[in-house]
Protein backbone atom coordinates (compact mmCIF):
# COMPACT_ATOMS: atom_id res chain seq x y z
CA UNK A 1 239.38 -112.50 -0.48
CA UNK A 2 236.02 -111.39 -0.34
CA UNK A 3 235.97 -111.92 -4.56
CA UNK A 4 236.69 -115.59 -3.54
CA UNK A 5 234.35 -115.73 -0.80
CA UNK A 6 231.46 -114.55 -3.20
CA UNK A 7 232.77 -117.34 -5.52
CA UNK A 8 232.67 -120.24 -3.36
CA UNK A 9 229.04 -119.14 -2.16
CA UNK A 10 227.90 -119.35 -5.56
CA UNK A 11 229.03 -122.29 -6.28
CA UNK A 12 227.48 -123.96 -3.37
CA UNK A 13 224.36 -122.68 -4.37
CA UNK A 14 224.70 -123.80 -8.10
CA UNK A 15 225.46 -127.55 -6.30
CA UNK A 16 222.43 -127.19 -3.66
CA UNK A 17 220.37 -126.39 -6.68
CA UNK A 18 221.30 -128.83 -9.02
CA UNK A 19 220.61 -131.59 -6.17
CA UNK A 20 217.42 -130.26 -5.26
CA UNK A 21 216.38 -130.10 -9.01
CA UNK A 22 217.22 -133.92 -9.31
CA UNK A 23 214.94 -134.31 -6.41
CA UNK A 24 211.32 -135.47 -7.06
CA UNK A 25 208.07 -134.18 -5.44
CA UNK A 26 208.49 -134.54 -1.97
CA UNK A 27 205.07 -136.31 -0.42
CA UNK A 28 205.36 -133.52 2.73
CA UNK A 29 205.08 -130.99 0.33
CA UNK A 30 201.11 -131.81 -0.32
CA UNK A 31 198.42 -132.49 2.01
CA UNK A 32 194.70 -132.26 3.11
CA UNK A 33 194.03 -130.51 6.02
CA UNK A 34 190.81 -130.98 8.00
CA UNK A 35 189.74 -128.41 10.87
CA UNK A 36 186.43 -130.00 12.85
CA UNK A 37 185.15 -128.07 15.54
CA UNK A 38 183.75 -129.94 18.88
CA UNK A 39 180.43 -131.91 18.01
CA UNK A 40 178.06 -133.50 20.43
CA UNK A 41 180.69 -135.18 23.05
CA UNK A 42 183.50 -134.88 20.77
CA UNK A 43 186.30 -132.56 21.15
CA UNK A 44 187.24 -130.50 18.08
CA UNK A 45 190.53 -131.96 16.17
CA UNK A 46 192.43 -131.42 13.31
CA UNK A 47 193.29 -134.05 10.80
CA UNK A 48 196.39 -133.75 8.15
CA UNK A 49 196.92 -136.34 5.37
CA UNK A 50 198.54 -136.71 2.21
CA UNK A 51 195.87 -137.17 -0.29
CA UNK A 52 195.19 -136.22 -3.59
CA UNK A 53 193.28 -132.83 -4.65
CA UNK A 54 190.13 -134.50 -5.73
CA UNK A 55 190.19 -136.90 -2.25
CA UNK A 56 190.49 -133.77 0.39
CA UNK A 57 187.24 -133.97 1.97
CA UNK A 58 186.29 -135.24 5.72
CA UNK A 59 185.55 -138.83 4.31
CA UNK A 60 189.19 -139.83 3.11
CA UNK A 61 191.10 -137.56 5.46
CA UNK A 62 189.29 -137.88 9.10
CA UNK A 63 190.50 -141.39 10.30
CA UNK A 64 189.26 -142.73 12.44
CA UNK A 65 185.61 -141.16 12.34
CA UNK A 66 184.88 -139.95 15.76
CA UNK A 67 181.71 -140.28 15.54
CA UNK A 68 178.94 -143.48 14.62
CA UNK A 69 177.63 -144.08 11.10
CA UNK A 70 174.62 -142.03 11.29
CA UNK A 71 176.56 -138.47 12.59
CA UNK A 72 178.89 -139.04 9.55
CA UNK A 73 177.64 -136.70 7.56
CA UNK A 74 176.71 -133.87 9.92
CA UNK A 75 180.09 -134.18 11.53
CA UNK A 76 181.83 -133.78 8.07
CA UNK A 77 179.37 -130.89 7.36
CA UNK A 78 181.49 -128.91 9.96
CA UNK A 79 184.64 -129.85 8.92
CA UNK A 80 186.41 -127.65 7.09
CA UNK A 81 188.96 -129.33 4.51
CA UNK A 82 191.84 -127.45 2.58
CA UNK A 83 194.18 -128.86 0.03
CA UNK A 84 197.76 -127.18 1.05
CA UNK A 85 201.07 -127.22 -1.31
CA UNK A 86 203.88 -125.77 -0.45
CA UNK A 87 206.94 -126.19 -2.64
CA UNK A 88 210.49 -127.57 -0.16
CA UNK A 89 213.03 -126.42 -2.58
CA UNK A 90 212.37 -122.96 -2.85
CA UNK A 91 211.87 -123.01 0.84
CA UNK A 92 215.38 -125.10 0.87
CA UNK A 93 216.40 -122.38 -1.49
CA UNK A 94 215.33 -119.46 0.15
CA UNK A 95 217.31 -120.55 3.31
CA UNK A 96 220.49 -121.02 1.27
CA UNK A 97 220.71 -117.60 -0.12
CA UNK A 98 220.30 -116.14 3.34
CA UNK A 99 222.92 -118.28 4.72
CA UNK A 100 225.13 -117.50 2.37
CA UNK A 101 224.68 -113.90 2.67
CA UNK A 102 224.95 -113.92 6.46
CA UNK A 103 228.19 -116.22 5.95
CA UNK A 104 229.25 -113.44 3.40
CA UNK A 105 228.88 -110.47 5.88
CA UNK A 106 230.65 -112.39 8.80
CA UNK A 107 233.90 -113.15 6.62
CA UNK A 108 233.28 -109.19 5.90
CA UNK A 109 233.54 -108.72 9.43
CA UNK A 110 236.18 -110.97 10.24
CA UNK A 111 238.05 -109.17 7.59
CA UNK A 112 237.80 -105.78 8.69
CA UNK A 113 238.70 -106.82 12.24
CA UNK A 114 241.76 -108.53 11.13
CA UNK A 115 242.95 -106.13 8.94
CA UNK A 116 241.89 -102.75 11.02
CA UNK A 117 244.95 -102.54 13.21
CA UNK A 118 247.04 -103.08 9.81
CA UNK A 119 245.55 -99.03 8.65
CA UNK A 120 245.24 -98.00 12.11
CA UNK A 121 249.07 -98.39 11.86
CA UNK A 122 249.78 -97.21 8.60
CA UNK A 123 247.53 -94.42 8.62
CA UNK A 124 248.31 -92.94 12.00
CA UNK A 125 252.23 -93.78 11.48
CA UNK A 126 253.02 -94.94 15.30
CA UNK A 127 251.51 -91.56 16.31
CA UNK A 128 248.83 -91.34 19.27
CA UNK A 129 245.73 -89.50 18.71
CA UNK A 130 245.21 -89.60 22.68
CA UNK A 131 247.71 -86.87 24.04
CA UNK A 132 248.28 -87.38 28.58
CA UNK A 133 246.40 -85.47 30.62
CA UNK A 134 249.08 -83.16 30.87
CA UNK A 135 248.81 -82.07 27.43
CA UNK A 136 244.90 -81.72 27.32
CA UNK A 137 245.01 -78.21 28.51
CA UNK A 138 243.32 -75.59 26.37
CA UNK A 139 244.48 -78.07 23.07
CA UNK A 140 242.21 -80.07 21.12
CA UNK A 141 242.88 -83.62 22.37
CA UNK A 142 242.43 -84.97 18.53
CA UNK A 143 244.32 -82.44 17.05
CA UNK A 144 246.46 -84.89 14.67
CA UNK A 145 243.60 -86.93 14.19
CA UNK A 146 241.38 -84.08 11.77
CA UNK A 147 244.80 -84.85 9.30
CA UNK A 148 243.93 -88.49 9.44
CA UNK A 149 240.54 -87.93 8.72
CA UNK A 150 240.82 -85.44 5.83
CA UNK A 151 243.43 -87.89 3.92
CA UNK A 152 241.16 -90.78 4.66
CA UNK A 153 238.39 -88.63 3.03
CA UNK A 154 239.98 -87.86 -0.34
CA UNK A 155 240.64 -91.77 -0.38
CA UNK A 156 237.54 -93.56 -1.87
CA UNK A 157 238.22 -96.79 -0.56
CA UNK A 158 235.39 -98.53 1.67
CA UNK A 159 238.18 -99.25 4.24
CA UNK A 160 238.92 -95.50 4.56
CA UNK A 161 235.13 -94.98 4.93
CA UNK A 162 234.88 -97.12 7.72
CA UNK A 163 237.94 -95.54 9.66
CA UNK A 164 236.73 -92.39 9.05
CA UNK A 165 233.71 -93.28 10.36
CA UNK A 166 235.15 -94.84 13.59
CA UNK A 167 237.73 -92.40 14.27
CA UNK A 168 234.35 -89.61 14.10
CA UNK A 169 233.23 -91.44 16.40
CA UNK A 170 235.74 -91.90 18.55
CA UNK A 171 236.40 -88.37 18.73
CA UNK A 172 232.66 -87.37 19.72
CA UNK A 173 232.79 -90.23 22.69
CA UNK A 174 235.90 -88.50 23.76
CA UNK A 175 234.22 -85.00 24.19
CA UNK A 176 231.38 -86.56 25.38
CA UNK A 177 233.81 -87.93 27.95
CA UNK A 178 235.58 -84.75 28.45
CA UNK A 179 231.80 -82.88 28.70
CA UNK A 180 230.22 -85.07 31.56
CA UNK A 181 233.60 -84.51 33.47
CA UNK A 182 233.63 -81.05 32.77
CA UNK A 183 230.48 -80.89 34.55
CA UNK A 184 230.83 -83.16 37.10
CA UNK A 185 233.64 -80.93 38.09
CA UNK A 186 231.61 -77.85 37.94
CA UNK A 187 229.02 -79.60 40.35
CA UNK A 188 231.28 -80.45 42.78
């Protein structure tokens, strides 16, 4: 399942790419950008506008001029002008991969919650690693469960790992538990 999964990613992203690539330059992607600080009465402002390389100065990109012919040039003499690119499809790109690897590691998820109760019952075989309270005594309350755990150890399936892993912790929540009511019987 997952095999398929990782299939049908991949060939979304072979499709996304292959329409991107057919796309042309995008006229977002390149601009001027113009930064002018407050002059005289004027407030500062910044101006954006898709120009060429060799047009990204004040004079083509600050429209209209705030300020009357003569202050033309000192105004522009503060403005600072940068020529930005930035490339859309390997943003677009970028996006896609991590979408598909977040839409990856939920049908992971979704997978090992759907098929957890599945080796819960085969592994534990009907059996109860929770004895009553009547049984707790001086007895280990997990003691069937350190079998479970060793055969899930020899197995080296990622499955396994993960059981293993939750039943551990199970099992240290559980004397946790059995801890803070030890005590809080012992301070009453």
């Amino acid at each position: 399942m997952a095999a398929r999964g990782a299939r049908l990613c991949s060939l979304l992203l072979l499709a996304a790419l292959a329409g991107l690539g057919a796309e042309a330059k995008n006229s977002e992607d390149v601009r001027c950008k113009c930064i002018c600080p407050p002059y005289k009465d004027h407030s500062g402002h910044i101006y954006n506008k898709n120009v060429s390389q060799k047009d990204c100065d004040c004079l083509h990109v600050v429209e209209p001029m705030p300020v009357p012919g003569p202050d033309v040039e000192a105004y522009c003499l503060r403005c600072e002008c940068k020529y930005e690119e930035r490339s859309s499809v390997t943003i677009k790109v970028t996006i896609i991969i991590y979408l598909s690897i977040l839409g990856l590691l939920l049908l992971y998820m979704v997978y090992l919650t759907l098929v957890e109760p599945i080796l819960k019952r085969r592994l534990l075989g009907h059996s109860q690693l929770i004895q009553s309270d009547e049984d707790i005594g001086d007895q280990q309350p997990f003691a069937n469960a350190h079998d479970v755990l060793a055969r899930s150890r020899s197995r080296a399936n990622v499955l396994n790992k993960v059981e293993y892993a939750q039943q551990r912790w199970k099992l240290q929540v559980q004397e946790q538990r059995k801890s803070v009511f030890d005590r809080h019987v012992v301070l009453s």
